[in-house]
N, C-alpha and C. Protein backbone atom coordinates (compact mmCIF):
# COMPACT_ATOMS: atom_id res chain seq x y z
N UNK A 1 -3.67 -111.40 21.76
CA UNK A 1 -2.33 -110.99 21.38
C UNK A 1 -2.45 -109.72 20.54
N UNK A 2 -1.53 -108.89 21.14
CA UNK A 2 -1.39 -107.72 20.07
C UNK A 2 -1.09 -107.57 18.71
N UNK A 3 -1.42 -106.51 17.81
CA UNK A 3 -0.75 -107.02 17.02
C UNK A 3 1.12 -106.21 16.43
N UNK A 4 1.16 -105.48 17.50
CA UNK A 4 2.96 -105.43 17.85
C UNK A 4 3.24 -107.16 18.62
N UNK A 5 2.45 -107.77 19.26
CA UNK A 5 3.23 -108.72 19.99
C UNK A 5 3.66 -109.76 18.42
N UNK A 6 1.94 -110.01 17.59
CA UNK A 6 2.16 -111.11 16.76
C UNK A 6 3.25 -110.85 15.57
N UNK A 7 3.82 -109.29 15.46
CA UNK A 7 4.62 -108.53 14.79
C UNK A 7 6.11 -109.09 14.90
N UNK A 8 6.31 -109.13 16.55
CA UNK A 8 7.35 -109.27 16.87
C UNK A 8 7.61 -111.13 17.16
N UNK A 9 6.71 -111.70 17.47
CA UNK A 9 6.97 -113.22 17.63
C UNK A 9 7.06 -113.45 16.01
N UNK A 10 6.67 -113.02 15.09
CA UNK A 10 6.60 -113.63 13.41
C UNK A 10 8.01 -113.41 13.01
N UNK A 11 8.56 -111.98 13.44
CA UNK A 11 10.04 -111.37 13.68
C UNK A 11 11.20 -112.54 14.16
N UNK A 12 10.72 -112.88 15.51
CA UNK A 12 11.51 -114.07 15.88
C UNK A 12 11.48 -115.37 15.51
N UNK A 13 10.34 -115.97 14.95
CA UNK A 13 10.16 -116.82 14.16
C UNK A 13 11.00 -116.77 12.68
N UNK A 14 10.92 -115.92 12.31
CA UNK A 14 12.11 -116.00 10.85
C UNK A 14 13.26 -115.51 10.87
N UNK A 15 13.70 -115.45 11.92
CA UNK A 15 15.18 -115.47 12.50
C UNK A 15 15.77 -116.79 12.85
N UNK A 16 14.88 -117.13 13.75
CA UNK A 16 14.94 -118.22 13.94
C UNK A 16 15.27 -119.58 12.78
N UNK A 17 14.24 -119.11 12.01
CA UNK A 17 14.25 -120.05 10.62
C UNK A 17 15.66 -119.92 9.54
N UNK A 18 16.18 -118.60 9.56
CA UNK A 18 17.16 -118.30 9.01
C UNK A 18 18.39 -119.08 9.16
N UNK A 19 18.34 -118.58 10.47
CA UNK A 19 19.56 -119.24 11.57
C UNK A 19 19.70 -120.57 11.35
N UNK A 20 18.55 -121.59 11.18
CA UNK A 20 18.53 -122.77 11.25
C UNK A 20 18.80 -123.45 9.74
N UNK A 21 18.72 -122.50 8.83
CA UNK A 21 19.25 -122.68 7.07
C UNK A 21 20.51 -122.68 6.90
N UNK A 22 21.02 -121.18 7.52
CA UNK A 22 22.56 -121.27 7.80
C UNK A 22 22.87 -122.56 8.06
N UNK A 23 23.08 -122.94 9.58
CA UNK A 23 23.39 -124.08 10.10
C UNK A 23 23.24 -125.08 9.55
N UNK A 24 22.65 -125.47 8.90
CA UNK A 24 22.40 -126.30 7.68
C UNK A 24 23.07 -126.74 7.11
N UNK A 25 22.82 -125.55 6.20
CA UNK A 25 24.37 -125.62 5.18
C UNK A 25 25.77 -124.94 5.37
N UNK A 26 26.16 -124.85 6.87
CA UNK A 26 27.29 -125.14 7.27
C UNK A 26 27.68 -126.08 7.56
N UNK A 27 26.57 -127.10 7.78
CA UNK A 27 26.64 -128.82 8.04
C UNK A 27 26.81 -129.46 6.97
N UNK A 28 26.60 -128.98 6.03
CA UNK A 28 26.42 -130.04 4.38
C UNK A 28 27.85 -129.54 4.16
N UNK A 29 28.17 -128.20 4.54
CA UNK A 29 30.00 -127.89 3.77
C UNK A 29 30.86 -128.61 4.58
N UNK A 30 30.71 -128.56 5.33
CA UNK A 30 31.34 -129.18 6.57
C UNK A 30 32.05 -130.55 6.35
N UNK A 31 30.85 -131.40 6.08
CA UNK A 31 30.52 -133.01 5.56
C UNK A 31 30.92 -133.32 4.53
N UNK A 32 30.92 -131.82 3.67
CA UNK A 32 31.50 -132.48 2.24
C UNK A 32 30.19 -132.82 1.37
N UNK A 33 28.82 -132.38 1.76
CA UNK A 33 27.75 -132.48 1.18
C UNK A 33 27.41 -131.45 -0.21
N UNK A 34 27.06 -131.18 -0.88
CA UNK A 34 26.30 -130.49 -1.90
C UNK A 34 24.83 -130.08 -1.38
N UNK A 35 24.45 -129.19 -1.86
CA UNK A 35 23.25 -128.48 -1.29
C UNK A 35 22.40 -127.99 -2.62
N UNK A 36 21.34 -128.08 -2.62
CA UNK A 36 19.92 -127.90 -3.97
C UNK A 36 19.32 -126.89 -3.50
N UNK A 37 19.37 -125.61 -4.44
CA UNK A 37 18.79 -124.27 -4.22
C UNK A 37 17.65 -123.98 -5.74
N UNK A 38 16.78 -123.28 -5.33
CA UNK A 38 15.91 -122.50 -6.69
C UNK A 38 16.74 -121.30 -6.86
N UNK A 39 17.23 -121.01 -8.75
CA UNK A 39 17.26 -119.25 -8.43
C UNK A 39 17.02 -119.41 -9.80
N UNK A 40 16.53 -118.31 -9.57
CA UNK A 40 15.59 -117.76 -10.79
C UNK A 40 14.45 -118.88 -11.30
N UNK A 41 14.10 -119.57 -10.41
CA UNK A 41 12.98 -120.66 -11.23
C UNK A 41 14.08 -121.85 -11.46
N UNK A 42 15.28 -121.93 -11.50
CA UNK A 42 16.22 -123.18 -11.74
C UNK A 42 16.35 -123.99 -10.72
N UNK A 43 16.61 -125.34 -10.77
CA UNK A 43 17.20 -125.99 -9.59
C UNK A 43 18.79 -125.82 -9.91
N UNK A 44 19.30 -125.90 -9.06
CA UNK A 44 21.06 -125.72 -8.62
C UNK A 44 21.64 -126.53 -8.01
N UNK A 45 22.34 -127.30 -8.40
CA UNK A 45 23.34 -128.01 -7.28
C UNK A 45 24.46 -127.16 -7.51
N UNK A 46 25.03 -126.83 -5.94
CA UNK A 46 25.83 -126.28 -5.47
C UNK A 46 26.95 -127.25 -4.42
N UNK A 47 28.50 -127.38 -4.90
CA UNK A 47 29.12 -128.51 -4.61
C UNK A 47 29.36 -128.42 -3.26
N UNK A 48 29.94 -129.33 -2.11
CA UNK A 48 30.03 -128.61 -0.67
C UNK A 48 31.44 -127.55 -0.83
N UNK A 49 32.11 -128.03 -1.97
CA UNK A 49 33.54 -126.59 -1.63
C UNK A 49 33.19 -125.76 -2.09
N UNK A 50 32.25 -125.50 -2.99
CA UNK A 50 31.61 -124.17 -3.67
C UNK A 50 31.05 -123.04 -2.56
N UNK A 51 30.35 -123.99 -1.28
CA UNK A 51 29.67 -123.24 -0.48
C UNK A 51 30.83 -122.39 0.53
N UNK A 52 30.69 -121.13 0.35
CA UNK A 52 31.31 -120.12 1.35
C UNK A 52 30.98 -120.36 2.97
N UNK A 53 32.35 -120.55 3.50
CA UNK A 53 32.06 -120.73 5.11
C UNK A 53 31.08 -119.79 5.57
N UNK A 54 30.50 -120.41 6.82
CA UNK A 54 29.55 -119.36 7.58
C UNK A 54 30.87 -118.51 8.45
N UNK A 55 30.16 -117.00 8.35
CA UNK A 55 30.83 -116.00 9.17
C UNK A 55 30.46 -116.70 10.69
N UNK A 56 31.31 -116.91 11.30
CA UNK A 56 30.36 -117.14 13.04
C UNK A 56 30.85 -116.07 13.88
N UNK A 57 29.62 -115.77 14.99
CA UNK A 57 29.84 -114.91 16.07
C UNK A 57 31.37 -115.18 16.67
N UNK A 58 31.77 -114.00 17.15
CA UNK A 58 32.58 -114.12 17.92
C UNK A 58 33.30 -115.10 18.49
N UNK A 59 32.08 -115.23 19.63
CA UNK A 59 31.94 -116.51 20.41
C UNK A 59 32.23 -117.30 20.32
N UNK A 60 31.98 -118.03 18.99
CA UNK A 60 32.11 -119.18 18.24
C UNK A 60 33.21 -119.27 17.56
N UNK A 61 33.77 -118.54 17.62
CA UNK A 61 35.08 -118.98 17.14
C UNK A 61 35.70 -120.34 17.16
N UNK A 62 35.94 -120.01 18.92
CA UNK A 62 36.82 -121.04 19.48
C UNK A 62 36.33 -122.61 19.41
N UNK A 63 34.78 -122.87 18.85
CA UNK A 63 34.05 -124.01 19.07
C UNK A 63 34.86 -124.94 18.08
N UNK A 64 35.77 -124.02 16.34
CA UNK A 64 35.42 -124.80 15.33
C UNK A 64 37.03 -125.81 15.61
């Protein structure tokens, strides 16, 4: 493997991973869940109405 190929699969790999955090915690707001973040070295609970809707594609509009 190149290393533009392993460049670009590591690329899609943390997109991937991103995508799947979002979704996440569009599922916990959704549900009415709370969600546990680090910032700055703190733990956080963050309430589910606190959490800002996900922007969705276009596309997706029509799903919600």
């Amino acid at each position: 493997m190149t290393k533009q190929m392993q460049t670009e699969l590591s690329q899609t790999i943390l997109t991937c991973a991103q995508e799947a955090v979002a979704d996440a915690i569009e599922t916990h707001r959704r549900m009415g869940r709370s969600i546990v973040v680090s910032e700055n070295g703190q733990i956080k609970h963050i309430k589910a109405k606190d959490i800002p809707p996900r922007a969705l594609p276009h596309d997706e509009w029509e799903k919600d």
